[in-house]
C-alpha atoms as a PDB file:
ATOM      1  CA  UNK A   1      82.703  49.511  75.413  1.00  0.00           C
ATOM      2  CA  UNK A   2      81.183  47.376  72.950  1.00  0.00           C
ATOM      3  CA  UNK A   3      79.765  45.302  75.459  1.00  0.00           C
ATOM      4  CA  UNK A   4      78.374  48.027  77.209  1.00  0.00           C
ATOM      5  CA  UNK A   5      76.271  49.387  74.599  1.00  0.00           C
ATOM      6  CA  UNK A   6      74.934  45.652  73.293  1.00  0.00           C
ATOM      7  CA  UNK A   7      71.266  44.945  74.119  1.00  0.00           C
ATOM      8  CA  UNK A   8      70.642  41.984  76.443  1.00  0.00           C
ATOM      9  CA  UNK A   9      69.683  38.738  75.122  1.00  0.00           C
ATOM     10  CA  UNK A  10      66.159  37.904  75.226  1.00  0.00           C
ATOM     11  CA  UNK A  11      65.871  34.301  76.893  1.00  0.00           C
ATOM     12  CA  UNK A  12      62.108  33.637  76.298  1.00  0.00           C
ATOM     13  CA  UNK A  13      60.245  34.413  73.189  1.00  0.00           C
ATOM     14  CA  UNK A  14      57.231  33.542  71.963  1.00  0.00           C
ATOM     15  CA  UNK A  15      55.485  34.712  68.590  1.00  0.00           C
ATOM     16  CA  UNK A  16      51.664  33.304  69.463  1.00  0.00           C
ATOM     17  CA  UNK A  17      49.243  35.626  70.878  1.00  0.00           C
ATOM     18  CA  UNK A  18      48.194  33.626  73.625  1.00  0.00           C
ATOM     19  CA  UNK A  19      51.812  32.239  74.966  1.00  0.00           C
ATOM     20  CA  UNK A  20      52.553  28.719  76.162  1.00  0.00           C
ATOM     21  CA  UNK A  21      54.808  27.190  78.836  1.00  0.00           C
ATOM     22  CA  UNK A  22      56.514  24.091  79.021  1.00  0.00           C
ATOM     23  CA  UNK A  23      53.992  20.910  80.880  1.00  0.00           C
ATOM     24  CA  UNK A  24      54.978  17.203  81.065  1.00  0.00           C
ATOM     25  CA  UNK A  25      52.553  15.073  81.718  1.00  0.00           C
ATOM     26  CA  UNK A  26      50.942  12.299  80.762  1.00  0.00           C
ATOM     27  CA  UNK A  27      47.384  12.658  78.408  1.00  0.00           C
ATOM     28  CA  UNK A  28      44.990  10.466  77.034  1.00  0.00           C
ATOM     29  CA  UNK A  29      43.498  11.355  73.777  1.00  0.00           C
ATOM     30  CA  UNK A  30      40.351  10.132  72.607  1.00  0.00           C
ATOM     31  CA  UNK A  31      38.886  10.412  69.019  1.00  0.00           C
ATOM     32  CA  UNK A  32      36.277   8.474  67.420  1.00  0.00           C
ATOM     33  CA  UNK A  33      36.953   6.063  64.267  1.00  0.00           C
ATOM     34  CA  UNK A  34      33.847   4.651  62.092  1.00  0.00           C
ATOM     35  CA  UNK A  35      31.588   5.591  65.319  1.00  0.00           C
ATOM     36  CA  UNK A  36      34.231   3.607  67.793  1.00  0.00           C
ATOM     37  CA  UNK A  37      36.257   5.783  70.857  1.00  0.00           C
ATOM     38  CA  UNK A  38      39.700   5.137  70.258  1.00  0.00           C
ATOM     39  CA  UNK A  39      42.137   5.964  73.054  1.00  0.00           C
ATOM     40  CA  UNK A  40      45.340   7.206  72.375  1.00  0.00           C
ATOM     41  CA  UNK A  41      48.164   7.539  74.648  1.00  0.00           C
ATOM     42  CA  UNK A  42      50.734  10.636  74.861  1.00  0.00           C
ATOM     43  CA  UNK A  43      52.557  13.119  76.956  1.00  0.00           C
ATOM     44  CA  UNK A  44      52.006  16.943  76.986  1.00  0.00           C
ATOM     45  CA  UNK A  45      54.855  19.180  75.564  1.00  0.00           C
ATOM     46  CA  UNK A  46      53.221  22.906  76.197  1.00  0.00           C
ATOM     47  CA  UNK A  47      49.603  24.205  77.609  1.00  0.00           C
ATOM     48  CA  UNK A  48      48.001  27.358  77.336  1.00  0.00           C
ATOM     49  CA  UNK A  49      45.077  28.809  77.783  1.00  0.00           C
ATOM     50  CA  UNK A  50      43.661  28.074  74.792  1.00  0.00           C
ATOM     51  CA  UNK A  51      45.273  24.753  73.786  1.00  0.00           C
ATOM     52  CA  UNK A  52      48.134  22.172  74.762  1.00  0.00           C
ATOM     53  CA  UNK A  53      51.009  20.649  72.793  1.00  0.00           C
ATOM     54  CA  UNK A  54      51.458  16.816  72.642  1.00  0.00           C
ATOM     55  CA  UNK A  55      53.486  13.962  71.485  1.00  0.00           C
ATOM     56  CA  UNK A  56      51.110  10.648  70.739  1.00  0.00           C
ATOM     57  CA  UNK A  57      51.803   7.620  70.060  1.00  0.00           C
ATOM     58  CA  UNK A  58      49.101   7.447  66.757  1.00  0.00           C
ATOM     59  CA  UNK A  59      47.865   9.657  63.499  1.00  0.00           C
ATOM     60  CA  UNK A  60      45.527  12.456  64.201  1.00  0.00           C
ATOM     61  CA  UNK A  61      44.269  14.770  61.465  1.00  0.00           C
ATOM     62  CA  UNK A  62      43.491  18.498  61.722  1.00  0.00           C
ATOM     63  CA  UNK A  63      39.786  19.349  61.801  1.00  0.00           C
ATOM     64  CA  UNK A  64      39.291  16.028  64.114  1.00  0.00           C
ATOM     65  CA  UNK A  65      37.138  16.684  67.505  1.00  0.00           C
ATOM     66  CA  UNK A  66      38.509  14.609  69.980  1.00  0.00           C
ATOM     67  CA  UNK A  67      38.641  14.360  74.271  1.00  0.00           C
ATOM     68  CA  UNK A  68      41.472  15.043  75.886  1.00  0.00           C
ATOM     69  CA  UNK A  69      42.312  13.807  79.716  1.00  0.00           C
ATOM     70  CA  UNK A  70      45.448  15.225  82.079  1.00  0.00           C
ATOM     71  CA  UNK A  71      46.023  16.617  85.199  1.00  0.00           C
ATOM     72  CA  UNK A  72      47.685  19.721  85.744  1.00  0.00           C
ATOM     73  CA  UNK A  73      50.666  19.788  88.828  1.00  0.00           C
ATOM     74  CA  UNK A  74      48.612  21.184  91.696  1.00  0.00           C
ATOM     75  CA  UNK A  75      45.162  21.963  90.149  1.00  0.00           C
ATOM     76  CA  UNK A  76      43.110  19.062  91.680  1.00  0.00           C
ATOM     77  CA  UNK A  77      41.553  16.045  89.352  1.00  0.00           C
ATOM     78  CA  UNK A  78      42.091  15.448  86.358  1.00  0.00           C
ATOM     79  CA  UNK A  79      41.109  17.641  83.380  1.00  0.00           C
ATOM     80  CA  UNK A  80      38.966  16.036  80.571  1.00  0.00           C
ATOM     81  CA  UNK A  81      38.392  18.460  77.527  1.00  0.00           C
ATOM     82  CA  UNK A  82      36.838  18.547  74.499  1.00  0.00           C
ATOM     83  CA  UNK A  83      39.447  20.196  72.034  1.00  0.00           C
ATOM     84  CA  UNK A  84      39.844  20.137  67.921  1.00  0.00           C
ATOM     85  CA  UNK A  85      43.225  19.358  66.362  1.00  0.00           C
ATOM     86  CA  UNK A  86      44.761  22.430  64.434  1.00  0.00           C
ATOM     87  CA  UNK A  87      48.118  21.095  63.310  1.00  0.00           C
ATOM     88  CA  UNK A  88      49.653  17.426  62.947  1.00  0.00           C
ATOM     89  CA  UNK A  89      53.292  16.692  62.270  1.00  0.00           C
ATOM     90  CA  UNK A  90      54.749  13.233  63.171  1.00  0.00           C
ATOM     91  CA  UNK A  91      53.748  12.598  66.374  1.00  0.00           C
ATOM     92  CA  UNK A  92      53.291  15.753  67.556  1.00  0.00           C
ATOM     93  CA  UNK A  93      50.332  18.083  67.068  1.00  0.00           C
ATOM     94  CA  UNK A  94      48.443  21.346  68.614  1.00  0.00           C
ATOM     95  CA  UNK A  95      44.669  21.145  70.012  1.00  0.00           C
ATOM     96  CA  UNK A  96      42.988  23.885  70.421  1.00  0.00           C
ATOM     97  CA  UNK A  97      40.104  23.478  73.685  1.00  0.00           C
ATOM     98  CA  UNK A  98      36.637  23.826  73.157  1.00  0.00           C
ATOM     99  CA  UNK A  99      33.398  23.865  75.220  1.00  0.00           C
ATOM    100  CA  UNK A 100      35.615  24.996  78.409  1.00  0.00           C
ATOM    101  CA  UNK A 101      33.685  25.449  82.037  1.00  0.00           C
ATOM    102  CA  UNK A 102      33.917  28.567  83.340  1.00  0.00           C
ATOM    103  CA  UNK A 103      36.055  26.548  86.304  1.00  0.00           C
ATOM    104  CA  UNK A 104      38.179  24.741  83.808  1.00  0.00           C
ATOM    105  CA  UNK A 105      39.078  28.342  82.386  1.00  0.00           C
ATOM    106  CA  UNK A 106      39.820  29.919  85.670  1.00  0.00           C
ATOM    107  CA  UNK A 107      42.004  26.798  86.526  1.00  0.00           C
ATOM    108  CA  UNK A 108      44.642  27.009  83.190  1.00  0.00           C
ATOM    109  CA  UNK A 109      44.011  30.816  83.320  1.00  0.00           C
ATOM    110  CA  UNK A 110      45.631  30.249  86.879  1.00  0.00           C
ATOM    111  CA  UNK A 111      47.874  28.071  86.228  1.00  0.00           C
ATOM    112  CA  UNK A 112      49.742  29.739  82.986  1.00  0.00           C
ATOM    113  CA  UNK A 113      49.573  32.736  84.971  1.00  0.00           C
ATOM    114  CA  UNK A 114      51.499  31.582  87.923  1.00  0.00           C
ATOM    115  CA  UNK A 115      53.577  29.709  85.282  1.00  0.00           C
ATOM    116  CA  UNK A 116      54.588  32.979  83.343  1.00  0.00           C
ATOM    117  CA  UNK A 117      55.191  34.877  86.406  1.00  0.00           C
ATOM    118  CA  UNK A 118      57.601  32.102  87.794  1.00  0.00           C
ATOM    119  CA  UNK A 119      59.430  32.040  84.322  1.00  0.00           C
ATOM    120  CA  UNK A 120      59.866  35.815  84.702  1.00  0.00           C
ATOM    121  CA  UNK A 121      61.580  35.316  87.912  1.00  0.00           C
ATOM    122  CA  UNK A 122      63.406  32.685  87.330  1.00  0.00           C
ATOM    123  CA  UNK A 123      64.519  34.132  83.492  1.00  0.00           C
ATOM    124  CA  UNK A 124      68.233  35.130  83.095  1.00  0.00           C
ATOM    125  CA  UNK A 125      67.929  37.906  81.866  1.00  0.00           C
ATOM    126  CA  UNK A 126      66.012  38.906  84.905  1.00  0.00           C
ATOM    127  CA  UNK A 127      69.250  38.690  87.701  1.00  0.00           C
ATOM    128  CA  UNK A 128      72.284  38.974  84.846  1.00  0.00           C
ATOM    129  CA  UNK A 129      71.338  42.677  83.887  1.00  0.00           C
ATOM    130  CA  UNK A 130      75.017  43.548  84.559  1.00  0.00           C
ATOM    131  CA  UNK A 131      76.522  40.683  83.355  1.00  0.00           C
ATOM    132  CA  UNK A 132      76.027  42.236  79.859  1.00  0.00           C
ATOM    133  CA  UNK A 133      78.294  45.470  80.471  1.00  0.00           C
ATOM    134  CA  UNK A 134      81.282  46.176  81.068  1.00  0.00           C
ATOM    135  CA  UNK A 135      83.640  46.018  84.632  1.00  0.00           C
ATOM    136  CA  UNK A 136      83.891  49.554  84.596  1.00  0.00           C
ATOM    137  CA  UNK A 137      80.061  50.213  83.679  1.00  0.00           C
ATOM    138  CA  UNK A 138      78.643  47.605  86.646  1.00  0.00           C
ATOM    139  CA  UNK A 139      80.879  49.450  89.064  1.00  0.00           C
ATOM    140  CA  UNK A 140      79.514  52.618  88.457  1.00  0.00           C
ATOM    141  CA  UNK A 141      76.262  53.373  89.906  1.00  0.00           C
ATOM    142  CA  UNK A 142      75.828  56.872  87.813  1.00  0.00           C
ATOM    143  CA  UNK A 143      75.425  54.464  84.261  1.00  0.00           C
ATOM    144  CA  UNK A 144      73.820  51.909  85.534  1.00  0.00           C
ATOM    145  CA  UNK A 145      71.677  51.660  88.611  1.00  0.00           C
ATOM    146  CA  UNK A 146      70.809  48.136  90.260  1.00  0.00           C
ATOM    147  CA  UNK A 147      67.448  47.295  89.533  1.00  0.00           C
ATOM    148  CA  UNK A 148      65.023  47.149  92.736  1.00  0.00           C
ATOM    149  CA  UNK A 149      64.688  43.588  93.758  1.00  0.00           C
ATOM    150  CA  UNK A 150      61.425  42.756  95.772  1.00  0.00           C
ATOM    151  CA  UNK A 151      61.729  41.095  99.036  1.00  0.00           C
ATOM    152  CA  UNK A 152      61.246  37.568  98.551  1.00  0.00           C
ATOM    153  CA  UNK A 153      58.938  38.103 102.036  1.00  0.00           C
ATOM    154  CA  UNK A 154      56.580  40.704  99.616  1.00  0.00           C
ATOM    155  CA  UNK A 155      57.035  38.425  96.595  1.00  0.00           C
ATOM    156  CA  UNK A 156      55.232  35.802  98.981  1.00  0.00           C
ATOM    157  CA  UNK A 157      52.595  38.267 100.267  1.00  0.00           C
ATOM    158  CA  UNK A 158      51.662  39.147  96.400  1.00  0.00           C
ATOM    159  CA  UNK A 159      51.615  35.625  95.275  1.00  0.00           C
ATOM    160  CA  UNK A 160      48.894  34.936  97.794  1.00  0.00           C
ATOM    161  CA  UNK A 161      46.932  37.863  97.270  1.00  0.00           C
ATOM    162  CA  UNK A 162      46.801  36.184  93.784  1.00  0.00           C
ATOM    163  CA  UNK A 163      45.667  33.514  94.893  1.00  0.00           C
ATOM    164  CA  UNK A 164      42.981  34.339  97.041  1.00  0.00           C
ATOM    165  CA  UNK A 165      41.760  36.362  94.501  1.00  0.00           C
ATOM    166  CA  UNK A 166      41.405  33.008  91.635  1.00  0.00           C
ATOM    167  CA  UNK A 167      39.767  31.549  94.505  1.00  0.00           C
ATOM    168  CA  UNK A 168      37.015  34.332  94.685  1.00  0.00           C
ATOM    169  CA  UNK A 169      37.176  34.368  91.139  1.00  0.00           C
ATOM    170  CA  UNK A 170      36.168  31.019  91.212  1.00  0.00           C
ATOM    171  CA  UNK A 171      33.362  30.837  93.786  1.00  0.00           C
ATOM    172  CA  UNK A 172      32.181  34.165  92.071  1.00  0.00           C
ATOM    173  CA  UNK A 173      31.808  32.056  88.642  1.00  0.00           C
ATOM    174  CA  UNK A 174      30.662  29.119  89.973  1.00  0.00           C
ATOM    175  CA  UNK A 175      28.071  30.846  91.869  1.00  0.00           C
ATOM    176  CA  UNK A 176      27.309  32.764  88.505  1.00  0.00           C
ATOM    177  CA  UNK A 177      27.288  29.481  86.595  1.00  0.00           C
ATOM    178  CA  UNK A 178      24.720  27.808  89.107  1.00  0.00           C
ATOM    179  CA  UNK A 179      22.551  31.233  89.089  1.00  0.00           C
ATOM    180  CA  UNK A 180      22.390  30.187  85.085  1.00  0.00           C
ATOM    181  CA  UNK A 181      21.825  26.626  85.723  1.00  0.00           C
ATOM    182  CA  UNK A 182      18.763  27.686  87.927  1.00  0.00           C
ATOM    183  CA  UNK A 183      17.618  29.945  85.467  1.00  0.00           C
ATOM    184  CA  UNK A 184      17.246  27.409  82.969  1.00  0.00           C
ATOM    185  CA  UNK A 185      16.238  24.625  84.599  1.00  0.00           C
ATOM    186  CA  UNK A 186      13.434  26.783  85.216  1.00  0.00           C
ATOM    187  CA  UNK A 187      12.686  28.256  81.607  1.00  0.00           C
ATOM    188  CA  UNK A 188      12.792  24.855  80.865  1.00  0.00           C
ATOM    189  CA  UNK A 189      10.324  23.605  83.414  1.00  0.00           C
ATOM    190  CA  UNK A 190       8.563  26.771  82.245  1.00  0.00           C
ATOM    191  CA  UNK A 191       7.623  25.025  79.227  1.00  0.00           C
ATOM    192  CA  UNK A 192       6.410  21.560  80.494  1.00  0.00           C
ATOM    193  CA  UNK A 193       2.340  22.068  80.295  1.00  0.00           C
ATOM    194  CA  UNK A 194       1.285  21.756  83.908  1.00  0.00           C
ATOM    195  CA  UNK A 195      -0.127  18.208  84.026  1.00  0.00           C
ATOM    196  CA  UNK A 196      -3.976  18.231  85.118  1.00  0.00           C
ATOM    197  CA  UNK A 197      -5.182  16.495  88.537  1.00  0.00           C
ATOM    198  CA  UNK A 198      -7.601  13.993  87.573  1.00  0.00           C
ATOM    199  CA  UNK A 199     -10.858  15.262  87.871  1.00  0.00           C
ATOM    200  CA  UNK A 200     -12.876  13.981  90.994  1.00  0.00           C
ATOM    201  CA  UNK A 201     -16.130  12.220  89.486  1.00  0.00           C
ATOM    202  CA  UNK A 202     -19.038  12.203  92.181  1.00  0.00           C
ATOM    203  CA  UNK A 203     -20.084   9.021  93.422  1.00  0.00           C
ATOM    204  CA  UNK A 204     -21.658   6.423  91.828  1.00  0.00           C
ATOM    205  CA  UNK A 205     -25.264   5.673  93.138  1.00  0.00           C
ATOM    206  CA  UNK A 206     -25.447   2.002  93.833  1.00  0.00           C
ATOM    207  CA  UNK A 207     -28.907   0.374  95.528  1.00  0.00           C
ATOM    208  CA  UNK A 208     -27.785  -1.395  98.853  1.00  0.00           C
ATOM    209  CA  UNK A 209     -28.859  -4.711  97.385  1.00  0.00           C
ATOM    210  CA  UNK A 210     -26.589  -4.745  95.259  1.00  0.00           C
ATOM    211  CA  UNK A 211     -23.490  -3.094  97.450  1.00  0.00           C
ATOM    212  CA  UNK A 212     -24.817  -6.171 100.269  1.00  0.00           C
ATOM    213  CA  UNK A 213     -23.922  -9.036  97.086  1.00  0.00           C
ATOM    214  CA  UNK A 214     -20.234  -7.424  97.096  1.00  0.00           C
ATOM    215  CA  UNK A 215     -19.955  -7.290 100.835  1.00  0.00           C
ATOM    216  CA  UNK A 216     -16.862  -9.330 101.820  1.00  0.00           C
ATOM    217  CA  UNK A 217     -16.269  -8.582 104.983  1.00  0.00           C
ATOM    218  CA  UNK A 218     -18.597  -7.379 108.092  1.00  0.00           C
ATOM    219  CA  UNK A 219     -18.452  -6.586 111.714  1.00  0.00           C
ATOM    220  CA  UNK A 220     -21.218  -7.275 113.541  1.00  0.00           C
ATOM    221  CA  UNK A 221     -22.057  -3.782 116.222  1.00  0.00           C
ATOM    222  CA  UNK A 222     -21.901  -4.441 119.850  1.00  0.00           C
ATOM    223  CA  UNK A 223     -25.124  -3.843 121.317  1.00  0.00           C
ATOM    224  CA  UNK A 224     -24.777  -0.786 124.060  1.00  0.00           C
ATOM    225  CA  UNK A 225     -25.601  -2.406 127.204  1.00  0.00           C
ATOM    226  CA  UNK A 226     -27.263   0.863 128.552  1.00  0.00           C
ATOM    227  CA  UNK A 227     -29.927   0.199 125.728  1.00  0.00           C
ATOM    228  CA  UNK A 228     -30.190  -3.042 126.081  1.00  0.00           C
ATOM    229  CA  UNK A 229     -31.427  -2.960 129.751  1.00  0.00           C
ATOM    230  CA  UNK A 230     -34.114  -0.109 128.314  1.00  0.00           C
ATOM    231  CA  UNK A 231     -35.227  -2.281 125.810  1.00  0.00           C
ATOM    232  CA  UNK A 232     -34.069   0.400 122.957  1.00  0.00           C
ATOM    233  CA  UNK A 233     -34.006  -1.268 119.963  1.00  0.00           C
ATOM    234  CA  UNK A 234     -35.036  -0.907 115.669  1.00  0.00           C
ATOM    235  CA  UNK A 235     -32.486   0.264 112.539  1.00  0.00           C
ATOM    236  CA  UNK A 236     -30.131   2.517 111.809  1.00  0.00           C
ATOM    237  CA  UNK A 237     -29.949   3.527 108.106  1.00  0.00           C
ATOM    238  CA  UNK A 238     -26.626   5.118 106.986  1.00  0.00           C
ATOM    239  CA  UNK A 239     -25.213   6.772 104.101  1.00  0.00           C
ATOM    240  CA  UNK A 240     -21.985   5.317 103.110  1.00  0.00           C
ATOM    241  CA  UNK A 241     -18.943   6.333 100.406  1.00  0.00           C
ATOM    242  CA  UNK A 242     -17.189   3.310  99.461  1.00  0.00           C
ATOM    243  CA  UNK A 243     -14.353   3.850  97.671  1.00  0.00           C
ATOM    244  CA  UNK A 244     -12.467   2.301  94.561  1.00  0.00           C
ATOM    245  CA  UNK A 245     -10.697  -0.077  97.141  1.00  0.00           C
ATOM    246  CA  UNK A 246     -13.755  -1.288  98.950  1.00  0.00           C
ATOM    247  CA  UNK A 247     -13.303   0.934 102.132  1.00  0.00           C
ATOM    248  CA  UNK A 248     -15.740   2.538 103.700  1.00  0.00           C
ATOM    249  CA  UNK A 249     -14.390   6.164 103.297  1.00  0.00           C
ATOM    250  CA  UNK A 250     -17.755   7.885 104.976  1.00  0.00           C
ATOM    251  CA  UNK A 251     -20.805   7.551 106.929  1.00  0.00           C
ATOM    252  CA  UNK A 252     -23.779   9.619 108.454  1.00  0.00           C
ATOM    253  CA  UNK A 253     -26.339   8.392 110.090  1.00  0.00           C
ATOM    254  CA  UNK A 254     -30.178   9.389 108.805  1.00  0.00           C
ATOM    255  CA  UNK A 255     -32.341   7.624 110.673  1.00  0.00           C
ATOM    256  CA  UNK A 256     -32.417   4.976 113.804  1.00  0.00           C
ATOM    257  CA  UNK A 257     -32.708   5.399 117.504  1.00  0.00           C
ATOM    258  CA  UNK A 258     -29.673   7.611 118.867  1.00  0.00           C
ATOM    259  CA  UNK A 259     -28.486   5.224 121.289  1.00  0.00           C
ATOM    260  CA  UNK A 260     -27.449   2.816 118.695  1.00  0.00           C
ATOM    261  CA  UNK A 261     -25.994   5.060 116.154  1.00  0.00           C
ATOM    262  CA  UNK A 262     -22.647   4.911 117.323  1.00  0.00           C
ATOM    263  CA  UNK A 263     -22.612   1.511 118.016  1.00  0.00           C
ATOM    264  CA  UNK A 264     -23.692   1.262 114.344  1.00  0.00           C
ATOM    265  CA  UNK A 265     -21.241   3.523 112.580  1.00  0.00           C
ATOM    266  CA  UNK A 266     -18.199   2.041 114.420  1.00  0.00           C
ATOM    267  CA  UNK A 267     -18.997  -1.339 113.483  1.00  0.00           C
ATOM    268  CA  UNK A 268     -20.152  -0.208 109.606  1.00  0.00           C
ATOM    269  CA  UNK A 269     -16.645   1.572 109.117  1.00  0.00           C
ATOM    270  CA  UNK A 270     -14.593  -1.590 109.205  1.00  0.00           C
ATOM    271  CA  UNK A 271     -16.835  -3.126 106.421  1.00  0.00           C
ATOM    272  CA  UNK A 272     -15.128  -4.170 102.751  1.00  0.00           C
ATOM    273  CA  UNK A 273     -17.112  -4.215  99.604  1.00  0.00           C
ATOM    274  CA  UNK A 274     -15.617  -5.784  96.317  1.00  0.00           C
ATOM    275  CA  UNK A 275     -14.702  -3.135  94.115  1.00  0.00           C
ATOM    276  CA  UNK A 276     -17.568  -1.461  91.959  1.00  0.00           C
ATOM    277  CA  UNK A 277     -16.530  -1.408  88.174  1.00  0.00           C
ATOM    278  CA  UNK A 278     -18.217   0.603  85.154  1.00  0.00           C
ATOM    279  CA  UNK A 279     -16.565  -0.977  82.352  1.00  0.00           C
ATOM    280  CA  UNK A 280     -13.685  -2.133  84.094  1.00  0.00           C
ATOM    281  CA  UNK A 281     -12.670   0.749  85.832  1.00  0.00           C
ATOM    282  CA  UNK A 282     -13.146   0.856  89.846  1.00  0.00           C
ATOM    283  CA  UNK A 283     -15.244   3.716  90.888  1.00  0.00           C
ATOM    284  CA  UNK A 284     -16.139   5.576  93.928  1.00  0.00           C
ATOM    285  CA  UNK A 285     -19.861   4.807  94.983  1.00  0.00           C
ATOM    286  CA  UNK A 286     -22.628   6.163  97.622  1.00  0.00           C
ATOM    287  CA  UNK A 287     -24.859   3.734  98.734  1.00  0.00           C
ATOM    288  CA  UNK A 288     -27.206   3.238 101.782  1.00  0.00           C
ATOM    289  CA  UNK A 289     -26.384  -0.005 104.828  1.00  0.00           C
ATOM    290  CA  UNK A 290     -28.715  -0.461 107.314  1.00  0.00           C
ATOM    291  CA  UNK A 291     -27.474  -2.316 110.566  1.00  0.00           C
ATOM    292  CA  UNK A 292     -30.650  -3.782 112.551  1.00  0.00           C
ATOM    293  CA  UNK A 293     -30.758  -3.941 116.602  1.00  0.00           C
ATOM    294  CA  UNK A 294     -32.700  -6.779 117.837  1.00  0.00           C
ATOM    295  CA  UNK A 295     -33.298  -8.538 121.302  1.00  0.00           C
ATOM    296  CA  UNK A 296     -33.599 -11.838 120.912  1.00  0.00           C
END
């Protein structure tokens, strides 16, 4: 009767808020000495959400902000973490994590999660209910009723459900986290002054003497045969752009015979010109060209 009326024993207990489950893996800690990373090799003993557990093979001290690096069993790449060291004894200390992504959260959130759950099921104290009473009590259903065991078939169904559901969690966060990331980015671009287009100066006036002394390269026009045979001949006086690289960049004929004027401007648009400098600086000038039709 004795054992009947004794409370079962409690396999797992934990006094921190935030609990922590056992995690064996290897991590690399990284802390900086005098300005110089230092690397320092160790295993996890226990993760949580909020920090990990570790054995290392070195000296940390508490207060120290240092980089962690590990890889959790079936979470993807590997984790690197900025953390702070809250306890040090031996070899063994406690970091607590700091500066977490939203996706790093949702990952150990996970993870512990799915780790408490299995502990739960696998605890035994969960499945050895009646090993703690008596013959006679287990055998009677009026005292003690069996507890409800779920179908491992429904167990599986849940467990997925769960999962799906830190999936959307995490496309829902990092969709949030890139909405944020676009929102700054453009505060921040925001406050850039908007640079000025440089302002267009009008062309530089420049007599056609001295545009004809920077000439450096000319195409003679091909005389149109049609006014050739009619004896059409005289000049055609254009006004030409020349820009900062010597090109002809526009023409319009003013004056001269219209036979000739195209003749004229096709051969004038192939022109270079130097370019024209005010103190040093290339500009953009107008200027007139005259191209002169002669029978010889």
């Amino acid at each position: 009767m004795t054992a009947a009326t004794q409370a079962p024993a409690r396999v797992f207990t934990d006094t921190r808020r935030v609990p922590r489950f056992p995690l064996a893996v290897p991590a690399d800690v990284t802390v900086l000495r005098s300005g110089i990373p230092y690397s320092i090799p160790g295993r996890s003993v226990t993760l949580g959400e909020r920090g990990v557990g570790l054995v290392i093979a070195g000296e940390l001290h508490p207060g120290d902000s240092v980089g962690i690096e590990f890889r959790l069993p079936d979470a993807g790449g590997p984790f690197r973490l900025k953390a702070i060291v809250r306890y040090q004894a031996l070899l063994h200390c406690g970091l607590e994590f700091v500066s977490l992504t939203s996706e790093q959260q949702t990952l150990i959130e996970h993870w512990t999660r799915r780790k408490s759950v299995a502990d739960r099921m696998a605890s035994p104290g969960a499945g050895s209910h009646f090993s703690n009473l008596s013959p006679g009590a287990a055998l009677a259903p009026s005292i003690a009723a069996p507890r409800k065991i779920a179908h491992p078939k429904h167990r599986g169904k849940r467990f997925r459900r769960a999962a799906w559901g830190a999936v959307g969690v995490m496309l829902l966060l990092s969709s949030l986290g890139w909405w944020y990331w676009h929102q700054a980015w453009g505060e921040l671009e925001s406050q850039i002054p908007a640079s000025k287009p440089p302002s267009q100066q009008p062309p530089t006036y420049v007599p056609a003497d001295v545009m004809q002394g920077l000439l450096t390269h000319k195409i003679d026009p091909i005389y149109p045969e049609a006014a050739r045979q009619a004896k059409v001949q005289g000049v055609v006086i254009l006004d030409a752009v020349i820009g900062t690289d010597g090109t002809v960049v526009d023409l319009r004929a003013i004056s001269g015979p219209d036979e000739l004027t195209s003749a004229a401007l096709d051969a004038v648009k192939w022109w270079r010109f130097q370019p024209y400098l005010i103190n040093g600086q290339a500009v953009q000038v107008k200027t007139r060209l005259a191209v002169d039709f002669r029978q010889n």
